[in-house]
C-alpha atoms as a PDB file:
ATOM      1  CA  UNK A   1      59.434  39.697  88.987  1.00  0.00           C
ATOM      2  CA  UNK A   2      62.664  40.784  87.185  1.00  0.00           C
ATOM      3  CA  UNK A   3      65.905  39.955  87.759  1.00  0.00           C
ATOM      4  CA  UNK A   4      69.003  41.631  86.183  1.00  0.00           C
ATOM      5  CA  UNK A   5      72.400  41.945  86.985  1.00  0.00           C
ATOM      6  CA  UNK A   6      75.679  42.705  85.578  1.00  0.00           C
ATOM      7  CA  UNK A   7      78.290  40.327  84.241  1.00  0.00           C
ATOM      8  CA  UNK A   8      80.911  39.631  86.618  1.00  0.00           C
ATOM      9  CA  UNK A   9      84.178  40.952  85.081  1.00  0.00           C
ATOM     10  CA  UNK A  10      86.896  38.527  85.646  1.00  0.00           C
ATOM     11  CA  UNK A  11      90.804  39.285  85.034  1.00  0.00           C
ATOM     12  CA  UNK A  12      91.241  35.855  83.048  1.00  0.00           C
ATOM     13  CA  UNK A  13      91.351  36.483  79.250  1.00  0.00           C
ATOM     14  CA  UNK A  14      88.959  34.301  77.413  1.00  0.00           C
ATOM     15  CA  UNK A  15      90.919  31.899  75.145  1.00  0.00           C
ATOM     16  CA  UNK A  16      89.512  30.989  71.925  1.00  0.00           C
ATOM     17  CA  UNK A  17      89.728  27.223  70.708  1.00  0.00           C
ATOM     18  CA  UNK A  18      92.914  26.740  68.679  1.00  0.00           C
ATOM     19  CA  UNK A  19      94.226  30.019  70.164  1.00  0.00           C
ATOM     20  CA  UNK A  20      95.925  28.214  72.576  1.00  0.00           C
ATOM     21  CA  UNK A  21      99.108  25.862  72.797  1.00  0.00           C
ATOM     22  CA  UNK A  22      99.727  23.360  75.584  1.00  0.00           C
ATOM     23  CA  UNK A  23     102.220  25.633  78.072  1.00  0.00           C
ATOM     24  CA  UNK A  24     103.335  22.084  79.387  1.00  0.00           C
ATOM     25  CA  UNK A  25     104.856  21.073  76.851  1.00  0.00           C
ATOM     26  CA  UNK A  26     107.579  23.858  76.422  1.00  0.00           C
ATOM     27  CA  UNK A  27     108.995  22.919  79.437  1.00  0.00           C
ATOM     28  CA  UNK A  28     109.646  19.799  78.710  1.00  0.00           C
ATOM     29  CA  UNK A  29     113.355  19.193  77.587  1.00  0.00           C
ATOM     30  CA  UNK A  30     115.248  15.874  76.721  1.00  0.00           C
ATOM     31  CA  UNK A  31     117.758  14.575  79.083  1.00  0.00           C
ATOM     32  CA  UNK A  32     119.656  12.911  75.676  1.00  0.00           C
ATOM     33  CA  UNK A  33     120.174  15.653  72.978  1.00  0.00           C
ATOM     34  CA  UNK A  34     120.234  12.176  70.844  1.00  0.00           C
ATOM     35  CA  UNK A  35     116.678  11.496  71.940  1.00  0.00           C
ATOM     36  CA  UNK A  36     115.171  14.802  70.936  1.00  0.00           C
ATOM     37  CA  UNK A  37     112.564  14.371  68.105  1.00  0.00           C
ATOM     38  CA  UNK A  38     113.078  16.870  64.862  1.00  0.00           C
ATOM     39  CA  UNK A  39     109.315  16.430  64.382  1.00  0.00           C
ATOM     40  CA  UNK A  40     108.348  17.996  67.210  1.00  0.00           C
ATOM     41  CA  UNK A  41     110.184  21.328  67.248  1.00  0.00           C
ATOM     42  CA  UNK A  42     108.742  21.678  63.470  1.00  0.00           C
ATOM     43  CA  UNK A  43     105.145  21.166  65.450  1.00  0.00           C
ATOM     44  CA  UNK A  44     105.920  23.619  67.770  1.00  0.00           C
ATOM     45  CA  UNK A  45     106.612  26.175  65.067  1.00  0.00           C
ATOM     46  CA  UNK A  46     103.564  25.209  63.444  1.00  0.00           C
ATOM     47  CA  UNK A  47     101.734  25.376  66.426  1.00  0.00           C
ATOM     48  CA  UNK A  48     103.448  29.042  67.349  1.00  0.00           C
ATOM     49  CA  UNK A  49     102.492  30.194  63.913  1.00  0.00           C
ATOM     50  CA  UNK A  50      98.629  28.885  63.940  1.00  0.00           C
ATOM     51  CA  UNK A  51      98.368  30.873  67.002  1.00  0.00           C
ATOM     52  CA  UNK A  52      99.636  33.821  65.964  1.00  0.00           C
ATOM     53  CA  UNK A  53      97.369  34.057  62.605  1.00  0.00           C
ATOM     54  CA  UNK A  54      94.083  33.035  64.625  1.00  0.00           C
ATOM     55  CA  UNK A  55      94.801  35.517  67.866  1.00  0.00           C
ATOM     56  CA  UNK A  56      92.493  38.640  67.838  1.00  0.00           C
ATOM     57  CA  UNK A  57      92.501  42.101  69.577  1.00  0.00           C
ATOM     58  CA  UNK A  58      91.418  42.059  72.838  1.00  0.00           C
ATOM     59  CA  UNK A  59      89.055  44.794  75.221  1.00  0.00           C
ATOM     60  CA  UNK A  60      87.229  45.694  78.110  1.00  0.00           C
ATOM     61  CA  UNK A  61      84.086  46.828  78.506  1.00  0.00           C
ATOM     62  CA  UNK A  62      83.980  50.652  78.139  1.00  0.00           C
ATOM     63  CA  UNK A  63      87.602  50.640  75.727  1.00  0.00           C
ATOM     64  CA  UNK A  64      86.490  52.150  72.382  1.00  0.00           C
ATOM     65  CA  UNK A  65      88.068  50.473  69.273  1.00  0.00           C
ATOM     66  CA  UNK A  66      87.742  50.555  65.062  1.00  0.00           C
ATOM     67  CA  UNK A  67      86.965  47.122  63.233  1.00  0.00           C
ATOM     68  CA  UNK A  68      87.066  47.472  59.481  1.00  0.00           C
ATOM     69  CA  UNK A  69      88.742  49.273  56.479  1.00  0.00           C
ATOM     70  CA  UNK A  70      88.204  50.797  53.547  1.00  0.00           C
ATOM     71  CA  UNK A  71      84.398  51.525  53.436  1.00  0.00           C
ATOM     72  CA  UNK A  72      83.163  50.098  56.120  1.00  0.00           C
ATOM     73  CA  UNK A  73      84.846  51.542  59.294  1.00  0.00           C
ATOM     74  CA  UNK A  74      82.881  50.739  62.450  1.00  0.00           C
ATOM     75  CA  UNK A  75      83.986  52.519  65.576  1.00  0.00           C
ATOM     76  CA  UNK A  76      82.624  50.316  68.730  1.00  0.00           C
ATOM     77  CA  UNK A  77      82.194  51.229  72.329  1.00  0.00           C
ATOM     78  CA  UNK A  78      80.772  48.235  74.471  1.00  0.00           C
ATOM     79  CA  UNK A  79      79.209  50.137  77.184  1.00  0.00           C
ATOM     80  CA  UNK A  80      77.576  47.091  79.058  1.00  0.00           C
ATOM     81  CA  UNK A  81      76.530  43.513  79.413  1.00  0.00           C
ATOM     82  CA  UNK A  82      73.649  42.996  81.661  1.00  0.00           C
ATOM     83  CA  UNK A  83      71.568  39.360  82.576  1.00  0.00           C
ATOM     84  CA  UNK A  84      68.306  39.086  82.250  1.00  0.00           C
ATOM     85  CA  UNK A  85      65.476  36.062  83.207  1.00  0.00           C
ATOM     86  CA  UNK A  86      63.158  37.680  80.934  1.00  0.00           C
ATOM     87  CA  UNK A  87      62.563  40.305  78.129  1.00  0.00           C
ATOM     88  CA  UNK A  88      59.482  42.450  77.324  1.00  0.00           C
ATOM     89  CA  UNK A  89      56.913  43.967  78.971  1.00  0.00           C
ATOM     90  CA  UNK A  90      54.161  43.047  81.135  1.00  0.00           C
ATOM     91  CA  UNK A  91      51.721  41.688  78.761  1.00  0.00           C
ATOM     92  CA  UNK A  92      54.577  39.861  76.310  1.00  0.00           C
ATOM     93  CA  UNK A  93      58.080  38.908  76.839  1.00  0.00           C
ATOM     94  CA  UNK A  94      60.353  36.204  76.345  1.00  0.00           C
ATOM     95  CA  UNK A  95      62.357  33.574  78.914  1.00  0.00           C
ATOM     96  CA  UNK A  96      65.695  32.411  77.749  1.00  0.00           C
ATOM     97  CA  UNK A  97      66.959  28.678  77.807  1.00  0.00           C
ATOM     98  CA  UNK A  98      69.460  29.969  79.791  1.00  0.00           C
ATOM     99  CA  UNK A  99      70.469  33.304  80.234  1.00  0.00           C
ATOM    100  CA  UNK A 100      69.861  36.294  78.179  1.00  0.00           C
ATOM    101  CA  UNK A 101      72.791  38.392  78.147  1.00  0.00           C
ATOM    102  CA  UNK A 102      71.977  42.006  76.773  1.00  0.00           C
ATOM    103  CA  UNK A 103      74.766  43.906  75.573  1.00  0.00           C
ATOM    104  CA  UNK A 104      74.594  47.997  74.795  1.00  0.00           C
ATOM    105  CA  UNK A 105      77.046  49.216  72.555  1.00  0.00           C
ATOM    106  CA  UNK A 106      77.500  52.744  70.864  1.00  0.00           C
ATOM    107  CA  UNK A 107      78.652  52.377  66.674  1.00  0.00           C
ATOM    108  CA  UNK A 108      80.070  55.320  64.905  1.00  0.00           C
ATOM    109  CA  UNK A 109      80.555  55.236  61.188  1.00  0.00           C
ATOM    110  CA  UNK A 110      84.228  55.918  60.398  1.00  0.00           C
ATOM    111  CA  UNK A 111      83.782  55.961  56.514  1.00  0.00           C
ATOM    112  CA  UNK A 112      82.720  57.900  53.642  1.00  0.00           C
ATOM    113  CA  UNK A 113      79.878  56.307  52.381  1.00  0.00           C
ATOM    114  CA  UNK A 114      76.520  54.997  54.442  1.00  0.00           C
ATOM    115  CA  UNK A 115      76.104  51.594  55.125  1.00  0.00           C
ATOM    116  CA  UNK A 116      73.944  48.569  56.848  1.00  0.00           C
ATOM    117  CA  UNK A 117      74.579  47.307  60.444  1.00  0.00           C
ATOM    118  CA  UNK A 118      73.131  44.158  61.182  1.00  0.00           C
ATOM    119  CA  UNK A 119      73.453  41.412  63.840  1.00  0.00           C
ATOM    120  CA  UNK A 120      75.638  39.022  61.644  1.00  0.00           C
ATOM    121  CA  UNK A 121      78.913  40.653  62.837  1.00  0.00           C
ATOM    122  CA  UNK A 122      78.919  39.821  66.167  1.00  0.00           C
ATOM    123  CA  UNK A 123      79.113  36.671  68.128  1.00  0.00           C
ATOM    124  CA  UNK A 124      79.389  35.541  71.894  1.00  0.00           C
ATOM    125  CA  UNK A 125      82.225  32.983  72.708  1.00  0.00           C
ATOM    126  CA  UNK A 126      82.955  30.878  75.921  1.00  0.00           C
ATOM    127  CA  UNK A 127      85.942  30.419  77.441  1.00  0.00           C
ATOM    128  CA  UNK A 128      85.733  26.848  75.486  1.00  0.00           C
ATOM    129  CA  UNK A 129      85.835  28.379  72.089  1.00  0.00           C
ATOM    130  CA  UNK A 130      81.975  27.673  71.491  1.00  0.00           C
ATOM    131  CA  UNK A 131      80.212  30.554  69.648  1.00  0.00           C
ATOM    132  CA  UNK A 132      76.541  31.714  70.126  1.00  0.00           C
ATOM    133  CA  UNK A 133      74.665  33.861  67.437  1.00  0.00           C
ATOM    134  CA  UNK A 134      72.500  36.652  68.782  1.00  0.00           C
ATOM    135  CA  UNK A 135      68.796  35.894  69.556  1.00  0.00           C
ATOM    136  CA  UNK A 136      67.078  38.089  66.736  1.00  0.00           C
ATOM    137  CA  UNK A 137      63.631  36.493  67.983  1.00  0.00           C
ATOM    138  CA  UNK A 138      63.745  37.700  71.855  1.00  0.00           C
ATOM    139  CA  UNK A 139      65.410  41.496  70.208  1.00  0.00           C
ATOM    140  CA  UNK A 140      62.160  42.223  69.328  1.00  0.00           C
ATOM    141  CA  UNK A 141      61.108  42.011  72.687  1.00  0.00           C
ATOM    142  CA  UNK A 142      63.567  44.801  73.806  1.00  0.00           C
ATOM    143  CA  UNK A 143      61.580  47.488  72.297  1.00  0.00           C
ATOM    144  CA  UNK A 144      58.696  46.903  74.605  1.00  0.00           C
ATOM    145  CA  UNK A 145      61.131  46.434  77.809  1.00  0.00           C
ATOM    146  CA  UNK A 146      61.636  49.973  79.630  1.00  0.00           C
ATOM    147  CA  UNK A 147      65.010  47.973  81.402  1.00  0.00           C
ATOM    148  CA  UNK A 148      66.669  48.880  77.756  1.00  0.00           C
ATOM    149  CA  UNK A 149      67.341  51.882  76.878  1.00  0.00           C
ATOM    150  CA  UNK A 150      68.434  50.607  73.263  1.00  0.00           C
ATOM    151  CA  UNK A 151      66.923  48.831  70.396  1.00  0.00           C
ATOM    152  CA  UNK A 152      68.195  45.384  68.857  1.00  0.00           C
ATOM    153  CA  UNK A 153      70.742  45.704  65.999  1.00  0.00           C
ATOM    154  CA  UNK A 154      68.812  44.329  63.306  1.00  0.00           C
ATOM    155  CA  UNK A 155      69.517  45.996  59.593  1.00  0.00           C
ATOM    156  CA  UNK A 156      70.326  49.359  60.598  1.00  0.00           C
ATOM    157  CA  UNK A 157      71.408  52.209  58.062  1.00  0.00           C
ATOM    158  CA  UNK A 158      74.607  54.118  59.136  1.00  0.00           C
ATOM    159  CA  UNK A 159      75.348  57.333  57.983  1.00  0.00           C
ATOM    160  CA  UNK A 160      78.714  59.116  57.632  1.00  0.00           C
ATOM    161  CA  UNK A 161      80.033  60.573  60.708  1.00  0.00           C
ATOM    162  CA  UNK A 162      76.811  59.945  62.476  1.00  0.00           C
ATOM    163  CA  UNK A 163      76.671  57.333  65.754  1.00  0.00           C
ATOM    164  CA  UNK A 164      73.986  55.653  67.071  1.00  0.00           C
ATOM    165  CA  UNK A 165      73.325  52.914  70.350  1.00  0.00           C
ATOM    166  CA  UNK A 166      72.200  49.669  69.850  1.00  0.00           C
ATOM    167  CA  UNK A 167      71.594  46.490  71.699  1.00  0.00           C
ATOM    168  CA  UNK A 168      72.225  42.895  71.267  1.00  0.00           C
ATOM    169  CA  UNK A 169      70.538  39.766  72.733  1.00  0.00           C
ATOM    170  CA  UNK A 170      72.186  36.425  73.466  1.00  0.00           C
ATOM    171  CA  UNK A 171      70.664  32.834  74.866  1.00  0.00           C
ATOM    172  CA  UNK A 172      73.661  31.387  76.354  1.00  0.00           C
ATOM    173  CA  UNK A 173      74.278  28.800  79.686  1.00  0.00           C
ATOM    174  CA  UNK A 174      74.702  30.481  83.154  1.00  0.00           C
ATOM    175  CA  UNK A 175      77.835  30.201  85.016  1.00  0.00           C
ATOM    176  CA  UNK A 176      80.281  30.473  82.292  1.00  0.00           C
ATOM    177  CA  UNK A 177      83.107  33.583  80.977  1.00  0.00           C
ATOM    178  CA  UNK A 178      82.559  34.941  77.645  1.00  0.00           C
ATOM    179  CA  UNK A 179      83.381  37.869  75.140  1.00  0.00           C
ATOM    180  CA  UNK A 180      81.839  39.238  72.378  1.00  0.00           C
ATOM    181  CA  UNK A 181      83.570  38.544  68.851  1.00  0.00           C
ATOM    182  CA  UNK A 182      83.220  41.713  66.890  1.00  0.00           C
ATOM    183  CA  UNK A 183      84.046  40.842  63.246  1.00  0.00           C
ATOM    184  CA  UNK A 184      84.488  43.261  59.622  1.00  0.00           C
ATOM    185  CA  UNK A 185      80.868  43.905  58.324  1.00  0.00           C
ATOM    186  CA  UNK A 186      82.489  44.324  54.688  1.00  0.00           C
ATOM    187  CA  UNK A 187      81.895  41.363  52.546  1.00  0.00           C
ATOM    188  CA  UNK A 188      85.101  41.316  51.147  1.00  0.00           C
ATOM    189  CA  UNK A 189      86.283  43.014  54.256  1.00  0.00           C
ATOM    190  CA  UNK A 190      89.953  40.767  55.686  1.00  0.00           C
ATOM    191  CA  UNK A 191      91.049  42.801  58.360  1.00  0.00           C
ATOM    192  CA  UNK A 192      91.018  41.803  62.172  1.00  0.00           C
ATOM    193  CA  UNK A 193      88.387  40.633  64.366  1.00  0.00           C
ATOM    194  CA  UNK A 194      87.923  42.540  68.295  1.00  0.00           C
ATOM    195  CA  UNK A 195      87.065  40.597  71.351  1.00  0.00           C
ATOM    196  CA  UNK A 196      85.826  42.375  74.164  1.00  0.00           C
ATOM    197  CA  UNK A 197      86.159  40.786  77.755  1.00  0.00           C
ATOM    198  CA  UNK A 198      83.040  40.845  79.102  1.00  0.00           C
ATOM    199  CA  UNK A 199      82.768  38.639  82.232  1.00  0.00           C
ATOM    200  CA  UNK A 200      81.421  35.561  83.691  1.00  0.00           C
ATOM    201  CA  UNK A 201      77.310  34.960  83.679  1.00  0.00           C
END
């Protein structure tokens, strides 16, 4: 028997290690203005300015955003993020160690020129900064599993102007928040990384 269910979206933003600071600690204050440590304020701005360089863009499901520039322009609309037990069909499928999360997305290319989609851009992370890599074995499974109505993002050709819906798979523990990291799919490609909110498994 199948089970599937949807994400719980919560209102907490996922934080991503090092993205944080320690909110305690700017509340502190010195009672002696003699006793106040130099060192620390220039660790503060350190802190301030790490945090600013490593924060990324974040989403909901359903928000439709552009990663990329130049010539590889990726418009992205998250559509869902669904659990599953299992993936595949009656004869074959696949059980997770944990959870499989499946997430449907629609990509539009944004650029000029045709290019290749694959799974390498994208990335689940827990509220604990840990990062999971999509499950390119059970994907295969998703063609055979009438539940999806998309197939895995594997090395996909994208032309122009055109869009098309794809699906990834992830393997990840149950009862934790996480968001998909959506990152530049240009090799020499600098410009920001997306995180979409997705919920709590």
């Amino acid at each position: 028997m199948y089970r599937r269910k949807y994400l719980m979206v919560t209102g907490g933003m996922l934080a991503i290690a090092g993205c944080t600071g320690d909110s305690d600690d700017d509340d502190v204050s010195a009672s002696d203005d003699d006793e106040v440590d130099s060192s620390s304020s220039d660790n503060t701005e350190e802190e301030e300015q790490e945090e600013n360089e490593e924060a990324v863009t974040t989403h909901q499901i359903g928000d439709t955003f552009s990663v990329g520039d130049g010539d590889q322009v990726i418009e992205y609309t998250v559509n869902s993020a669904t659990l599953y037990e299992s993936i595949g069909g009656e004869y074959s499928k696949e059980e997770p160690d944990g959870i499989f999360v499946v997430i449907l997305m629609q990509l539009t290319n944004q650029s000029e020129e045709s290019f290749s989609v694959t799974s390498n851009a994208y990335s689940m992370v827990d509220s604990e900064g840990r990062t999971f890599d999509p499950d390119t074995g059970a994907g295969v499974y998703l063609g055979t599993d009438d539940r999806v109505e998309a197939e895995a993002i594997s090395f996909d050709q994208l032309n122009p102007g055109l869009s098309t819906d794809g699906a990834l798979v992830f393997d990840v523990p149950e009862n934790e928040a996480f968001g998909l990291l959506v990152e530049p799919t240009g090799f020499l490609d600098t410009s920001d990384s997306h995180l979409v909110q997705l919920g709590s498994t």
